[in-house]
C-alpha atoms as a PDB file:
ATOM      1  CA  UNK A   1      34.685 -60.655  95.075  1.00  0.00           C
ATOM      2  CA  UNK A   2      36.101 -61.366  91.481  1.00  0.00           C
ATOM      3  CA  UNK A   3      33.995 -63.459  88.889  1.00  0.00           C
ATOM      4  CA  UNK A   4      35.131 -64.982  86.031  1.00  0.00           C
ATOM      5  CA  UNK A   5      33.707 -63.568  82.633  1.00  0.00           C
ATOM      6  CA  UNK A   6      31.161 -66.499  81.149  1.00  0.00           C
ATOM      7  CA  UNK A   7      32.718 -68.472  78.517  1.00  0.00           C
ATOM      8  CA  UNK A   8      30.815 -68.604  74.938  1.00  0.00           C
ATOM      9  CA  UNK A   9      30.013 -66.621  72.039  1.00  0.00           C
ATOM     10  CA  UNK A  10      28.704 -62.849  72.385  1.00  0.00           C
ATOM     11  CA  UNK A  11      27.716 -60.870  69.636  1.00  0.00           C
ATOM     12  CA  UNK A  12      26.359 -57.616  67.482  1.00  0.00           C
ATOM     13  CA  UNK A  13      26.581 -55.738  64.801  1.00  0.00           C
ATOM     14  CA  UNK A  14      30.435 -55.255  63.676  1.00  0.00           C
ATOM     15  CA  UNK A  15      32.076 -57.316  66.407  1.00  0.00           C
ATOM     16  CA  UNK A  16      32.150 -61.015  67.810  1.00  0.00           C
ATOM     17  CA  UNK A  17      33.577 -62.428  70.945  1.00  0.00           C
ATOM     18  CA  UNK A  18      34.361 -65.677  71.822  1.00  0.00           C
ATOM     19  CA  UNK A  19      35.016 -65.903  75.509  1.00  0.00           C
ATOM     20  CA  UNK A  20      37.781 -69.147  76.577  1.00  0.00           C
ATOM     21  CA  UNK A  21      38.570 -70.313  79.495  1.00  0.00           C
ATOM     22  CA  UNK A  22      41.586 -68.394  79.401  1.00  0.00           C
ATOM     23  CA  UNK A  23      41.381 -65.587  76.747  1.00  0.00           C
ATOM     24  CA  UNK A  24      39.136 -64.176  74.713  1.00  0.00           C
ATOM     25  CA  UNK A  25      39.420 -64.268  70.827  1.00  0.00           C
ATOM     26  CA  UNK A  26      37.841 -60.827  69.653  1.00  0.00           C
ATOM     27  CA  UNK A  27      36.714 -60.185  65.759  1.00  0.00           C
ATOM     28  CA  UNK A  28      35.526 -56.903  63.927  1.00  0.00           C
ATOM     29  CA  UNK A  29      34.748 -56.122  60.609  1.00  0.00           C
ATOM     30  CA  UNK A  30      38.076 -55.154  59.464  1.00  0.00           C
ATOM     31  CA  UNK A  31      40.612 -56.186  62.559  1.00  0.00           C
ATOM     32  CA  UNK A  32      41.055 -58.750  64.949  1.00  0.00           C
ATOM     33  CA  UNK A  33      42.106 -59.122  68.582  1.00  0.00           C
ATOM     34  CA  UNK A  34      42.943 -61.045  72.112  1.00  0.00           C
ATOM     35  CA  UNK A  35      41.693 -60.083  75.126  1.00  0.00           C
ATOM     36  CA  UNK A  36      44.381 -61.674  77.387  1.00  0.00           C
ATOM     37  CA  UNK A  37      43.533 -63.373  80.605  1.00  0.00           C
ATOM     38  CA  UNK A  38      42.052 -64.138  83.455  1.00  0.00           C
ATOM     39  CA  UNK A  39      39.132 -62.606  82.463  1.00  0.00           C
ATOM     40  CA  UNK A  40      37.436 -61.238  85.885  1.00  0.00           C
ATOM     41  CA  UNK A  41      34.823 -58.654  86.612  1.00  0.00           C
ATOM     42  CA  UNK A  42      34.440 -57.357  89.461  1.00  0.00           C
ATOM     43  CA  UNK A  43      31.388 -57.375  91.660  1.00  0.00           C
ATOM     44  CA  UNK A  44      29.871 -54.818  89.920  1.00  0.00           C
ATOM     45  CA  UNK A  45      30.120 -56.460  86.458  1.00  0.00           C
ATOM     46  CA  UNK A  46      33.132 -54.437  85.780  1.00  0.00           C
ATOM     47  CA  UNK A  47      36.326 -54.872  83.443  1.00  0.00           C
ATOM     48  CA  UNK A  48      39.393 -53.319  82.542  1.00  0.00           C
ATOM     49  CA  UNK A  49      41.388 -56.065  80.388  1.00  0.00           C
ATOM     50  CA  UNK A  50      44.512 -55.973  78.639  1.00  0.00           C
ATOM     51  CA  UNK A  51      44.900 -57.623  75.012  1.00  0.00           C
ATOM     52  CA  UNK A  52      45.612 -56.445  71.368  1.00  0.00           C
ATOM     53  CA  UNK A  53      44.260 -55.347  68.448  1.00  0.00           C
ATOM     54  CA  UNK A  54      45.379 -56.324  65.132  1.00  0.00           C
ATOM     55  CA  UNK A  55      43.795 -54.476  62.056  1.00  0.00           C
ATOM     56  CA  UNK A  56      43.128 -56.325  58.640  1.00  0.00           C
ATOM     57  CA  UNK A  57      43.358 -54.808  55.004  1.00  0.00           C
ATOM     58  CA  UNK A  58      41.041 -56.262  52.214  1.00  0.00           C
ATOM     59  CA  UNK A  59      42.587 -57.760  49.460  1.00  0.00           C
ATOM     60  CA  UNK A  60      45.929 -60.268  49.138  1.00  0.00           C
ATOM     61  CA  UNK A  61      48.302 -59.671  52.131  1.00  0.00           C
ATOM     62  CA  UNK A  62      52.011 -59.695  50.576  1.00  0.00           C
ATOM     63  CA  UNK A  63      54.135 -62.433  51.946  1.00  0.00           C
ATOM     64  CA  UNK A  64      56.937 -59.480  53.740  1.00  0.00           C
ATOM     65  CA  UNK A  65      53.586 -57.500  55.181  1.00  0.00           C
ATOM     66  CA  UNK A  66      53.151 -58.315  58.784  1.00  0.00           C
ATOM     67  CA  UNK A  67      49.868 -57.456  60.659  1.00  0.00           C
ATOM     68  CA  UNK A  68      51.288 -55.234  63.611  1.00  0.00           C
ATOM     69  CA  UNK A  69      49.429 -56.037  66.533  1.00  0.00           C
ATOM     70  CA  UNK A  70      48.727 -52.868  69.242  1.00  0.00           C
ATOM     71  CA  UNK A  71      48.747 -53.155  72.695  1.00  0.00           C
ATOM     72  CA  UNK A  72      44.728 -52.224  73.445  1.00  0.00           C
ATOM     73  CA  UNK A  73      42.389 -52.044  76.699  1.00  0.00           C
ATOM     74  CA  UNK A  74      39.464 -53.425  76.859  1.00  0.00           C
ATOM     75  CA  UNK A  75      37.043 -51.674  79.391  1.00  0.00           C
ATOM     76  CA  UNK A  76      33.704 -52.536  80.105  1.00  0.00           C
ATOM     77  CA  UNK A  77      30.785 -53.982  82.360  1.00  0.00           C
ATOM     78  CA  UNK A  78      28.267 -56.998  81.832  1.00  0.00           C
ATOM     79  CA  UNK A  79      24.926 -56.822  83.201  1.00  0.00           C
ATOM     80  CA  UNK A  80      23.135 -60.112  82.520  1.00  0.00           C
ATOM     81  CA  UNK A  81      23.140 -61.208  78.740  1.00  0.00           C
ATOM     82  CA  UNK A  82      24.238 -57.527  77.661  1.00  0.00           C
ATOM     83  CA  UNK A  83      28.314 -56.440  77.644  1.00  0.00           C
ATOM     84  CA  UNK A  84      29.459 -52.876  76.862  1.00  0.00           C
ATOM     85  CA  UNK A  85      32.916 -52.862  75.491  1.00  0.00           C
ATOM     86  CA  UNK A  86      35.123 -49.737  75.149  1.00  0.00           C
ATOM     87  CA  UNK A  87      38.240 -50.757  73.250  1.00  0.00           C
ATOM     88  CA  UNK A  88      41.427 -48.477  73.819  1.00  0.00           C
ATOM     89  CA  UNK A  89      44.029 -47.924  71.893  1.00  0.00           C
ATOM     90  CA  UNK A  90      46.597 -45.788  72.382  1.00  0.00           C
ATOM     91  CA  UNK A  91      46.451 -42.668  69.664  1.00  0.00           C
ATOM     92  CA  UNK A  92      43.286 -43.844  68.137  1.00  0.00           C
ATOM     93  CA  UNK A  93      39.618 -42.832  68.907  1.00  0.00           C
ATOM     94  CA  UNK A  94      38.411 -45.422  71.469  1.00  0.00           C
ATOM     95  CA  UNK A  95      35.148 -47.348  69.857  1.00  0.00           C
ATOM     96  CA  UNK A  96      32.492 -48.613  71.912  1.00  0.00           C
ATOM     97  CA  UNK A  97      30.240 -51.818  71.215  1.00  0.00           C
ATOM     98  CA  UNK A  98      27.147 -53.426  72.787  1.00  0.00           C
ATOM     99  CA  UNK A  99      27.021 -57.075  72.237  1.00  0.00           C
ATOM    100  CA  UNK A 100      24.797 -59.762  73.891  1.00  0.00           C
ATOM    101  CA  UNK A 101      25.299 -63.232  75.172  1.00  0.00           C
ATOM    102  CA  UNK A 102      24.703 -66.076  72.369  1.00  0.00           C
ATOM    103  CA  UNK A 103      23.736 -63.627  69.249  1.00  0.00           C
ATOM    104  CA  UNK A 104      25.107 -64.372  66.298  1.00  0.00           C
ATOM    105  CA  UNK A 105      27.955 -61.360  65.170  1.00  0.00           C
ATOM    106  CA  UNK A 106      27.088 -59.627  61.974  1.00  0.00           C
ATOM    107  CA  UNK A 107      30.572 -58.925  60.666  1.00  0.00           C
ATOM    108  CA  UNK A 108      31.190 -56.831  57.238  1.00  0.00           C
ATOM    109  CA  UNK A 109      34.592 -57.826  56.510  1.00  0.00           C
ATOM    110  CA  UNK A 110      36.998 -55.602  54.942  1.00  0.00           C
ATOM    111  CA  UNK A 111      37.277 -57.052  50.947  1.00  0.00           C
END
């Protein structure tokens, strides 16, 4: 029996999430990302979403410098107000983040 992920804001330290009806829109401190949709879990709370992950530099962007966007995975599970997020990308280091249901993020943005 599939669910659908709640929609809202969830939060921590170094990453936000704001869950839509159809995607997810997915901040860190120093990238950015879509976690595509339909956002289900699965009757044990479980995820394994597909999306991508676009990193950010600080400083001016030059007008001919596109932000390359990576494929990514986002696995996880959601047990009441808490979500554990692995994000996966391919020939990095995957990260891992706890974030709960309504907390404000606490982003350090890349300057």
């Amino acid at each position: 029996e599939m669910q659908r992920m709640s929609t809202g804001a969830w939060g921590r330290d170094h990453i936000s999430i704001e869950v839509g009806a159809r995607a997810a829109a997915v901040e860190y401190d120093c990238a950015h990302g879509v976690i595509e949709g339909p956002l289900v879990l699965d009757a044990n709370g479980h995820f394994n979403l597909k999306g991508t992950h676009t990193p950010e530099r600080g400083g001016p962007i030059r007008a001919d410098q596109q932000a390359r966007s990576l494929p990514a995975k986002f696995v996880g599970s959601i047990s009441g107000n808490t979500m554990t997020l692995t994000l996966k990308i391919e020939g990095s280091e995957d990260e891992t983040f706890t974030l709960e249901k309504g907390k404000e993020a606490n982003l350090f943005k890349c300057k």
